[in-house]
Protein backbone atom coordinates (compact mmCIF):
# COMPACT_ATOMS: atom_id res chain seq x y z
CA UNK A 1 -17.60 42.48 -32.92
CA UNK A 2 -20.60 40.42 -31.62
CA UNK A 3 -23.20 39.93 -34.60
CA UNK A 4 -25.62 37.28 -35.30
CA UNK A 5 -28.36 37.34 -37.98
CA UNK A 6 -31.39 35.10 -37.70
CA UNK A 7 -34.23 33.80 -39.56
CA UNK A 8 -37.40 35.88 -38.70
CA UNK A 9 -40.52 32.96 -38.71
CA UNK A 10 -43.05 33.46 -41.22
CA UNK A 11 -41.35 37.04 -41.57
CA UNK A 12 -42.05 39.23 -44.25
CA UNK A 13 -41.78 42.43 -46.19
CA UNK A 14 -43.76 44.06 -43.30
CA UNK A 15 -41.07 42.83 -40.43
CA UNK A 16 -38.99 45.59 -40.73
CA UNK A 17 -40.74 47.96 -38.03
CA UNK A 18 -42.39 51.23 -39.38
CA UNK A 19 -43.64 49.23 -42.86
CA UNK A 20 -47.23 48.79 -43.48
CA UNK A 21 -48.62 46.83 -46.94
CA UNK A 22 -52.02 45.49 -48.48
CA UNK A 23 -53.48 43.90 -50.95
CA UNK A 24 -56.65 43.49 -52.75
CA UNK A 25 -58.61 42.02 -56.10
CA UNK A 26 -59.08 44.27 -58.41
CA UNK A 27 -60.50 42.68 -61.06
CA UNK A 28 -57.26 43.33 -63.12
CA UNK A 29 -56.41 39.50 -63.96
CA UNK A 30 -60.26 38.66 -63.96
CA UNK A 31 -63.23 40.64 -64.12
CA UNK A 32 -64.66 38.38 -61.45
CA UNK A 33 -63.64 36.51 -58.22
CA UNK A 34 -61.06 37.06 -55.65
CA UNK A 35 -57.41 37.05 -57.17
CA UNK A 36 -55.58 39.77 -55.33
CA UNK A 37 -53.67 41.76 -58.08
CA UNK A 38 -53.04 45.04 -56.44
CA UNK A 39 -50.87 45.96 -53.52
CA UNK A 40 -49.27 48.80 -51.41
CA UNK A 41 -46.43 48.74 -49.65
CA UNK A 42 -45.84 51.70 -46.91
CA UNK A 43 -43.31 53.02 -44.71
CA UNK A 44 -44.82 55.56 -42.13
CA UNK A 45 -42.07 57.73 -42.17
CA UNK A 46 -40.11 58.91 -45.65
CA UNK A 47 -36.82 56.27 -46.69
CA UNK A 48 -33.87 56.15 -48.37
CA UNK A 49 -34.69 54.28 -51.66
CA UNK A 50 -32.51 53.10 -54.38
CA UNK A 51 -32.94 50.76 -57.31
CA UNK A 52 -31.55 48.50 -60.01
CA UNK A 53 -33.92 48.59 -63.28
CA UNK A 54 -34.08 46.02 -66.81
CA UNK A 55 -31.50 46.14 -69.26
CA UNK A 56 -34.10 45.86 -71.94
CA UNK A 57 -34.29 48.95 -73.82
CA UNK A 58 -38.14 48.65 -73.95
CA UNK A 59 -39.25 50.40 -70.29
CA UNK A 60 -42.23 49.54 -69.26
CA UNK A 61 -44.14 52.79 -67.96
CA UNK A 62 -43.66 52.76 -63.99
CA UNK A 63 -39.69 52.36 -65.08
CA UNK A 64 -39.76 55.17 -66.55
CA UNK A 65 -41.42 56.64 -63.34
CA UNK A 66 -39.65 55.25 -61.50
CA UNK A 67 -36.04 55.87 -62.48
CA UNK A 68 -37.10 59.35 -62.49
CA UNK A 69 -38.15 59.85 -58.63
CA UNK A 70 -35.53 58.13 -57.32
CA UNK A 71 -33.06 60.60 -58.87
CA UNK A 72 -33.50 61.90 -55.18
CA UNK A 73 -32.96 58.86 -53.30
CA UNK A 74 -36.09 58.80 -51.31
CA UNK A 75 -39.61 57.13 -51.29
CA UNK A 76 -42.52 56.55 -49.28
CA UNK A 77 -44.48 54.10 -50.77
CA UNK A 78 -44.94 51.66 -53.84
CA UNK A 79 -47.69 50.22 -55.66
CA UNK A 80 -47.94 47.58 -57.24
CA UNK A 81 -50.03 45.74 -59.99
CA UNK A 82 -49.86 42.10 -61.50
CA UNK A 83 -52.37 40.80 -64.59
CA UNK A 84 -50.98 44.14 -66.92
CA UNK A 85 -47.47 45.29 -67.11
CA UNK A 86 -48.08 48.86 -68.78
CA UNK A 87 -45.51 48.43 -71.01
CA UNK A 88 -45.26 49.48 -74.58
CA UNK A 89 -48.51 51.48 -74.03
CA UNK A 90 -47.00 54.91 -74.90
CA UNK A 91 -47.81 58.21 -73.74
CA UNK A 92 -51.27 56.66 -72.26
CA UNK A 93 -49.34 54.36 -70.17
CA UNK A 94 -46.89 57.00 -68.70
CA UNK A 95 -50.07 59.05 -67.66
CA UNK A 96 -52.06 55.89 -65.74
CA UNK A 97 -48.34 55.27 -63.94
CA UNK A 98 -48.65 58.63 -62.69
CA UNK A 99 -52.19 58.29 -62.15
CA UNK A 100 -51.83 55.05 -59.77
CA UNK A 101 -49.42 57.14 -58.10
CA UNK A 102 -51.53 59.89 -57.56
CA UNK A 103 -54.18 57.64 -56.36
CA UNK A 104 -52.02 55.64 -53.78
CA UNK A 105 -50.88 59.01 -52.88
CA UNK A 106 -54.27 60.58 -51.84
CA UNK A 107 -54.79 57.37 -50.09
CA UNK A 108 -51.85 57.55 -48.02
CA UNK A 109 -52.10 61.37 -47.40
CA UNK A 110 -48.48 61.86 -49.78
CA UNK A 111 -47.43 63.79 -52.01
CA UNK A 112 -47.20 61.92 -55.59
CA UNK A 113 -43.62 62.02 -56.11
CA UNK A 114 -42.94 59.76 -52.81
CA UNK A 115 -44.90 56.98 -54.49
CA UNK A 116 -43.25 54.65 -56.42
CA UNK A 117 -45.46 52.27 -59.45
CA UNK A 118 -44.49 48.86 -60.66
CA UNK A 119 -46.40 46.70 -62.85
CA UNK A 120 -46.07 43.00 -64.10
CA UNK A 121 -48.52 40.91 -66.89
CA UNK A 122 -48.86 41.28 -70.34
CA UNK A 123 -47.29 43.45 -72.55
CA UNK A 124 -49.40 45.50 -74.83
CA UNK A 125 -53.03 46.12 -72.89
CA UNK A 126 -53.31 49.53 -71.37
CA UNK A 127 -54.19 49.99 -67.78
CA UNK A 128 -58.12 49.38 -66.44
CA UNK A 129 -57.96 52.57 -64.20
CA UNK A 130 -61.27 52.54 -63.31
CA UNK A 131 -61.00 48.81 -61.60
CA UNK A 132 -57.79 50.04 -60.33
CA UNK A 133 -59.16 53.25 -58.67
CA UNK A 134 -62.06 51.36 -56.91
CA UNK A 135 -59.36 48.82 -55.66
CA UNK A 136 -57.00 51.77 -54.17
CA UNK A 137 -59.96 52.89 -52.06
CA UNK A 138 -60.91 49.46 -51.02
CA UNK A 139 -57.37 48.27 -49.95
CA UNK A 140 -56.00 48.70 -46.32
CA UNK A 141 -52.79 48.52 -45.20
CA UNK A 142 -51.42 46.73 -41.79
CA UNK A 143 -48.75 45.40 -39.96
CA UNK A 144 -49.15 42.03 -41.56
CA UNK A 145 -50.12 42.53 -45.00
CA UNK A 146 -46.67 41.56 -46.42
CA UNK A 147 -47.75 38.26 -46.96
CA UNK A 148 -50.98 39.78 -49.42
CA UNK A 149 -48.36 41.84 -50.89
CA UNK A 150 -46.78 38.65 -51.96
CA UNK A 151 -49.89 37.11 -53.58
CA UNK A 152 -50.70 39.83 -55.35
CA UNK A 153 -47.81 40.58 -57.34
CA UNK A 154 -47.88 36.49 -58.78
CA UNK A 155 -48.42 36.18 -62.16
CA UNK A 156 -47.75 32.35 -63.25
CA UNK A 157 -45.49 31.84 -59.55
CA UNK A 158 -47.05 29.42 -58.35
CA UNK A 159 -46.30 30.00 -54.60
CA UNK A 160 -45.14 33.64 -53.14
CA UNK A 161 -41.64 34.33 -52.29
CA UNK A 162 -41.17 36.23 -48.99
CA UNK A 163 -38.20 35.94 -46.23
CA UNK A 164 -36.93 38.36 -43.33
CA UNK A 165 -33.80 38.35 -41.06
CA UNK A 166 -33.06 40.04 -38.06
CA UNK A 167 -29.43 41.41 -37.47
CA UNK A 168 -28.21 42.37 -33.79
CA UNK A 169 -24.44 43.80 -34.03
CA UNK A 170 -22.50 45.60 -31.44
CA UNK A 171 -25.59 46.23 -29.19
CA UNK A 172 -27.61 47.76 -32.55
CA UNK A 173 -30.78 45.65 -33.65
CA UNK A 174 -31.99 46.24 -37.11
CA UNK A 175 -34.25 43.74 -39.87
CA UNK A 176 -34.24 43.22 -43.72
CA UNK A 177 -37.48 41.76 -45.71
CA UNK A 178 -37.46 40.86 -48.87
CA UNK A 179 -40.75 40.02 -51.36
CA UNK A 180 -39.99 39.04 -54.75
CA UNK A 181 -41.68 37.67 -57.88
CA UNK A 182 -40.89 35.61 -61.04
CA UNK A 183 -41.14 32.70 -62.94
CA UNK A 184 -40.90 33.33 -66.84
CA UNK A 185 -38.53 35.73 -69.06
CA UNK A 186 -35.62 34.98 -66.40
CA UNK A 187 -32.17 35.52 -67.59
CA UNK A 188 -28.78 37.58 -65.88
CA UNK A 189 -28.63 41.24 -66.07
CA UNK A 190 -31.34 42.63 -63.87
CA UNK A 191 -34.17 42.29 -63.77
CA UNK A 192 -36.07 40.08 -64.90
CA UNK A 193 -38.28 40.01 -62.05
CA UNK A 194 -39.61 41.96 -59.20
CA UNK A 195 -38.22 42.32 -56.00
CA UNK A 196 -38.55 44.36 -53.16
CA UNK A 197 -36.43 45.11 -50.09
CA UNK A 198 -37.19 46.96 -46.94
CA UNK A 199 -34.97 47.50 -44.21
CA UNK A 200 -35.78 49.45 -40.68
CA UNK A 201 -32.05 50.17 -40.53
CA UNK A 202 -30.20 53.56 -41.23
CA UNK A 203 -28.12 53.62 -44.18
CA UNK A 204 -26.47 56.49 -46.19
CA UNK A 205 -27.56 56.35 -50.02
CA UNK A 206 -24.32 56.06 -51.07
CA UNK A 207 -23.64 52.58 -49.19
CA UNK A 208 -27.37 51.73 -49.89
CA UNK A 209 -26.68 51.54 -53.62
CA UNK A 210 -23.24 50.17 -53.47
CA UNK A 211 -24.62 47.28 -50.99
CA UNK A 212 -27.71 46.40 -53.37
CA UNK A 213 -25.81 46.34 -57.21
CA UNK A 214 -23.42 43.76 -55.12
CA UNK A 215 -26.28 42.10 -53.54
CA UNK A 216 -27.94 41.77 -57.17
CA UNK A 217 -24.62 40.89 -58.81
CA UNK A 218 -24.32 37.42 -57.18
CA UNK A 219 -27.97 36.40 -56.62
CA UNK A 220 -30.97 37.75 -59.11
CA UNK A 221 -27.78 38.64 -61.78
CA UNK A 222 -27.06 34.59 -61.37
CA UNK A 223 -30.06 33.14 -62.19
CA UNK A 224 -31.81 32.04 -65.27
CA UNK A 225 -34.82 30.43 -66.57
CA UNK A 226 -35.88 31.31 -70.56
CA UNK A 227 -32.66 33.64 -71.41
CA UNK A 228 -35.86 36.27 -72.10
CA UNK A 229 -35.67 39.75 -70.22
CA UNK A 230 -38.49 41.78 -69.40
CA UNK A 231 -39.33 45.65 -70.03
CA UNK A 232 -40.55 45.86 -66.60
CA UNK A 233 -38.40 44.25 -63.73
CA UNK A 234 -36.80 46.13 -60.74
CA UNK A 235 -35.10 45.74 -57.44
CA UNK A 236 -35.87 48.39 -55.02
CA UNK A 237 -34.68 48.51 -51.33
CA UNK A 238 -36.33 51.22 -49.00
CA UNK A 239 -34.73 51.90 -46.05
CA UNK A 240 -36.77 53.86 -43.29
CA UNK A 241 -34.13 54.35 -40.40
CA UNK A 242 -36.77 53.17 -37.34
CA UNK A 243 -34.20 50.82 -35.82
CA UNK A 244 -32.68 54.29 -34.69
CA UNK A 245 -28.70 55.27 -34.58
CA UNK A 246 -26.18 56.46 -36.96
CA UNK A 247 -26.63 55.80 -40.67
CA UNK A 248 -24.78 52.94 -41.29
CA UNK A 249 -21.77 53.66 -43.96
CA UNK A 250 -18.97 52.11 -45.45
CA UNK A 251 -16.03 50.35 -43.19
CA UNK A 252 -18.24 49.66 -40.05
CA UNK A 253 -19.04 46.42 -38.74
CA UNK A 254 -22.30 47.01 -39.09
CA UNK A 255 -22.14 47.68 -42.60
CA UNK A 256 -20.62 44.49 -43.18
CA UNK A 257 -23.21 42.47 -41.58
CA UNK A 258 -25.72 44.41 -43.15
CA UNK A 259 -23.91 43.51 -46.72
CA UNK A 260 -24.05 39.98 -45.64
CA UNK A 261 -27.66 40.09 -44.36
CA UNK A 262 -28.73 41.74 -47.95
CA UNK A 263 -27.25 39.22 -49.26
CA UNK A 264 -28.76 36.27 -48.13
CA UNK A 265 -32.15 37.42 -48.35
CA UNK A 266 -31.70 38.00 -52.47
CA UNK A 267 -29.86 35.01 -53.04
CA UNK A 268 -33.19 33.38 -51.21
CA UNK A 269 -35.13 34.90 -53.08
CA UNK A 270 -33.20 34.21 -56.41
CA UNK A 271 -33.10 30.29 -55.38
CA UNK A 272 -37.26 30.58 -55.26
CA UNK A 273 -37.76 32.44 -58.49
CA UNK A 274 -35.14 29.87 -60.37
CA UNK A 275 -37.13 26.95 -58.21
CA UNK A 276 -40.29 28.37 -59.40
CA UNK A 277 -39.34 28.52 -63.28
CA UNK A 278 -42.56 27.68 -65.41
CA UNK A 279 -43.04 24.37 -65.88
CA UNK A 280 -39.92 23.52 -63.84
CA UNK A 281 -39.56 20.18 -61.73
CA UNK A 282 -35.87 20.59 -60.60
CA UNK A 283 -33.32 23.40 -59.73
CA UNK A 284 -30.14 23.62 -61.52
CA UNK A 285 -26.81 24.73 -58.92
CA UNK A 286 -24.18 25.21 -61.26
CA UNK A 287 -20.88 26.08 -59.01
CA UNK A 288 -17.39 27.17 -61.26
CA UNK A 289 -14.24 27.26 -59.11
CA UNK A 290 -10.46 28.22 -59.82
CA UNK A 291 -11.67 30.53 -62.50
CA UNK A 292 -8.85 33.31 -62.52
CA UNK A 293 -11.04 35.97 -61.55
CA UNK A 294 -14.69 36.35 -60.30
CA UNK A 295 -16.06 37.85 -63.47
CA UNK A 296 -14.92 34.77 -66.00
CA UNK A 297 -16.44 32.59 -62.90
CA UNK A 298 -19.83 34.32 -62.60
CA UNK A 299 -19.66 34.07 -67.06
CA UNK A 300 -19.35 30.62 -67.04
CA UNK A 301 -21.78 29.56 -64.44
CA UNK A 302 -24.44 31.91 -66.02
CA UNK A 303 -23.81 30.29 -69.38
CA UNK A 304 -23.96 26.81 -68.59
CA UNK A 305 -27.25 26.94 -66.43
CA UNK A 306 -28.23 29.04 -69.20
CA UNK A 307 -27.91 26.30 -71.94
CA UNK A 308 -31.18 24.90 -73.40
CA UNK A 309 -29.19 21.55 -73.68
CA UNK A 310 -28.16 21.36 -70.36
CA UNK A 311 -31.51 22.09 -68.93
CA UNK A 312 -33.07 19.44 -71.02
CA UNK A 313 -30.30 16.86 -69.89
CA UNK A 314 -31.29 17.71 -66.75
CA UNK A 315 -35.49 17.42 -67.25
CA UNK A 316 -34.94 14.22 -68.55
CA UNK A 317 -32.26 12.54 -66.30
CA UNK A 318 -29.95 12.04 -69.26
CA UNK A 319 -26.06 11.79 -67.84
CA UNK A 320 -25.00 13.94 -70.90
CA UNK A 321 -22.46 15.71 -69.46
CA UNK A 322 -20.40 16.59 -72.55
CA UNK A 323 -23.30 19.48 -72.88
CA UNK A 324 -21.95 21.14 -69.41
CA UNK A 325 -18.24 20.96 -71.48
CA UNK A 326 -19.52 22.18 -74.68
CA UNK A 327 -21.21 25.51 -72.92
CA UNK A 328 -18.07 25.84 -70.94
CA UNK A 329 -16.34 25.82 -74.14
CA UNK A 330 -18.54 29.03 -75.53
CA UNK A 331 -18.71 31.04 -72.25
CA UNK A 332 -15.95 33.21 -73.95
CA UNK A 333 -13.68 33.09 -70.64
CA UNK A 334 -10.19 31.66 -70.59
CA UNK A 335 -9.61 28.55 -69.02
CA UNK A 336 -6.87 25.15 -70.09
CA UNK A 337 -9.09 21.99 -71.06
CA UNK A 338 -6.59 19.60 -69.34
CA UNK A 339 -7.24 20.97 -66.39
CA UNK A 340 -10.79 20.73 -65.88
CA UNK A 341 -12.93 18.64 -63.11
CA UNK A 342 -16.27 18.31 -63.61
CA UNK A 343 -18.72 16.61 -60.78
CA UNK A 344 -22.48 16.24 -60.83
CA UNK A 345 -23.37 15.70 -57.15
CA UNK A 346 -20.43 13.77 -55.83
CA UNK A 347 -20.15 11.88 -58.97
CA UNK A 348 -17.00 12.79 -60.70
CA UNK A 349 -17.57 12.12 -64.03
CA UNK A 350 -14.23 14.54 -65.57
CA UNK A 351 -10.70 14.98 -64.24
CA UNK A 352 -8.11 16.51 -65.42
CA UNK A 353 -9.72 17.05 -68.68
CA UNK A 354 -10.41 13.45 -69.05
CA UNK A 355 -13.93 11.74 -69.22
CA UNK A 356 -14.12 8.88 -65.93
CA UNK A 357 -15.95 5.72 -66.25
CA UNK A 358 -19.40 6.17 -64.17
CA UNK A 359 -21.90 4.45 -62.92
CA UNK A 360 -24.75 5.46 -64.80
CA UNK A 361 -27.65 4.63 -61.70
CA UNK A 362 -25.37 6.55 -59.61
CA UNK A 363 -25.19 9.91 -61.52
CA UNK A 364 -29.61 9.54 -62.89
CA UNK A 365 -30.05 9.04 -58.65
CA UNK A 366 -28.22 12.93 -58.49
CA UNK A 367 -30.39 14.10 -61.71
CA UNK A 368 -33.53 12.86 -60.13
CA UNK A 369 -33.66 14.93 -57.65
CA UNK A 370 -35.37 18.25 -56.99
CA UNK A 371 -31.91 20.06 -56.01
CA UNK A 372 -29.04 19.14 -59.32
CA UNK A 373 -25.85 20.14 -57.92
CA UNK A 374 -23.17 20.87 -60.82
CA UNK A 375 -19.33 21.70 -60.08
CA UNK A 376 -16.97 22.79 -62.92
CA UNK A 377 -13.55 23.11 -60.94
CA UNK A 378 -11.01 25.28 -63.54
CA UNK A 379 -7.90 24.79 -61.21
CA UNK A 380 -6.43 27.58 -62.40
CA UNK A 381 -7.38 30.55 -60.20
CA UNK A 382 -8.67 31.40 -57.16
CA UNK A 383 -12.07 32.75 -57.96
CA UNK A 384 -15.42 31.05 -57.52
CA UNK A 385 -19.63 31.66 -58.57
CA UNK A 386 -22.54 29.75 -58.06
CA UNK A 387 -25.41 30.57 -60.72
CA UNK A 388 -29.04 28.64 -60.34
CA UNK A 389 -31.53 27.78 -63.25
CA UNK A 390 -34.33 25.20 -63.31
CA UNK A 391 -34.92 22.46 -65.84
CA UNK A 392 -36.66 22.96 -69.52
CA UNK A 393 -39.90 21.14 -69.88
CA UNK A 394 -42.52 20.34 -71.85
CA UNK A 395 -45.11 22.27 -69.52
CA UNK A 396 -42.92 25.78 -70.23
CA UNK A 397 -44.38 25.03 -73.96
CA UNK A 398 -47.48 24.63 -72.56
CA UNK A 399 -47.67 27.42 -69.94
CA UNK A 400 -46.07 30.18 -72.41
CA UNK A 401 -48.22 28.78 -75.69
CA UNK A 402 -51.33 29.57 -73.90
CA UNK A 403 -49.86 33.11 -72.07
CA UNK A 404 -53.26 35.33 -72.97
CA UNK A 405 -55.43 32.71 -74.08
């Protein structure tokens, strides 16, 4: 098998070929000025679509919507609002989903059921339909416009998260792009964000939704920022086929390097969105090895760049690594103390269950930095998880203190 994947330059949700998106302001953050806050994306010919939704039993509206078209696997389209998230708004709120649908759908010349709604912003305010009707008919759509798209889903990100690969495998040439946003009520056990995936390749549903759960299981399911979840977050891959032959399903070498090409463009996007954290200044790469299996692994990782104390310690430098032990200790997975290494950058600073003697310059020079590399090595299995978080500061007070005011 001959397969290479590559980084597309400047690539975007659009690379994929037969996908089409837009954005425009409308007037849905402010009632003035240029802030794009609405967004379609397009494929011009009908795709496999499949999802992963919030485990928060509050749904925001276009959830609801959502998880309800895609009973048949397919979509055409997707719009997308930031500056309200329609959630909690009642029956009001499931009506304006299904009228932005209906709108995008008349633009696009579809039916409503192929169009897909997500919304992001505060939690509470109904819809402005009006603003968002004059938007739909002002927006247009091009080859290009992934990088709008982007923009206009932000709500405190402050830069936009995009990436695309290409994939060429036994002779077949297909591309994944990936858009995602995210910055505040971060935390394991999708979603707590917005993300979405496009793909001109074939795929079979069934391989589709088996290839994005794992995708989301070891990138946005392995990052945190607040430990809050929000009513309204998704991960939605729709896959249009215009890289032409077979569907790809499960066993072929194609389908591995597809896996694999999934994969890296949500575990980029999961590094941004933890890099991006409000008020963060540093990410957090917390690696546990020899856990006996991969589900204690992923546990304890998620726990310990979870920890409010730990992402202090790391905001203010402070070698305090008897904090990484302590959430270790609560994770709830099975591990023997006297066995445990613990390093912080190449620092080792435990071994063997045993605190070393450290340098204390050497181990504030690794907790200075932007990247903080942490590695809890269990020694007592094979398995191994790398979860990322971002540092607890002062300006997340700030930024979430001041959310609607």
């Amino acid at each position: 098998m001959e397969a290479k994947i590559e980084l597309i330059p400047l690539g975007s949700i659009t690379s994929p070929r037969g996908f089409q998106a837009g954005a425009i302001s409308a007037h849905i953050k402010q009632q003035s000025g240029s802030v794009l806050d609405l967004g379609i994306l397009f494929s011009e010919t009908p795709c496999t679509a499949v999802a992963v939704f919030t485990t928060n039993r509050i749904k925001a509206a276009p959830i609801v919507l959502c998880q309800e078209r895609l009973r048949c696997g397919q979509a055409s389209a997707v719009i997308i609002n930031s500056g309200c998230a329609n959630a909690f708004t009642a029956e009001q709120g499931l009506a304006d989903a299904a009228g932005m649908a209906k709108l995008a759908s008349e633009k696009l010349g579809l039916k409503p059921g192929e169009v897909l709604v997500s919304s992001t912003g505060v939690i509470g305010p109904q819809l402005p339909m009006e603003r968002i009707r004059d938007g739909i008919e002002r927006l247009t759509l091009s080859a290009d416009g992934g990088h709008k798209l982007a923009r206009a889903m932000m709500t405190t990100d402050t830069v936009p998260k995009e990436i695309a690969l290409t994939c060429r495998v036994d002779g077949n040439e297909f591309s994944i792009g990936g858009v995602a946003k995210g910055s505040g009520m971060i935390h394991p056990d999708l979603a707590t964000l917005l993300c979405f995936l496009t793909t001109d390749a074939a795929l079979e549903e069934g391989f589709l939704r088996l290839a994005l759960q794992n995708a989301v299981a070891g990138s946005f399911n392995m990052i945190s920022i607040d430990g809050d979840t929000s009513p309204n977050d998704m991960v939605l891959i729709m896959a249009n086929g215009l890289s032409g032959g077979e569907p790809i399903s499960p066993g072929s070498s194609r389908a591995d390097v597809f896996s694999q090409a999934l994969g890296e463009v949500c575990v980029y996007l999961a590094k941004a969105i933890a890099r991006d954290g409000e008020g963060a200044s540093k990410l957090i790469e917390v690696t546990v090895s020899g856990a006996n299996n991969l589900a204690e692994a992923r546990q304890a990782a998620r726990v310990i760049v979870s920890s409010p104390l730990v992402k202090t310690a790391v905001h203010g430098s402070d070698p305090n690594w008897g904090r990484v032990i302590a959430a270790l200790g609560y994770s709830g997975i099975e591990f023997e103390p006297s066995k445990i290494d613990l390093y912080l950058g190449d620092v080792c600073l435990v071994r063997d269950g045993h605190g070393l003697p450290f340098k204390k310059e050497e181990v504030v020079r690794v907790l200075d930095g932007a990247e903080v590399p942490i590695s809890l090595k269990l020694n007592q299995g094979q398995a191994e998880a790398t979860a990322w978080g971002c540092d607890l500061s002062e300006e997340y007070v700030t930024i979430n203190s001041q959310y609607t005011t």
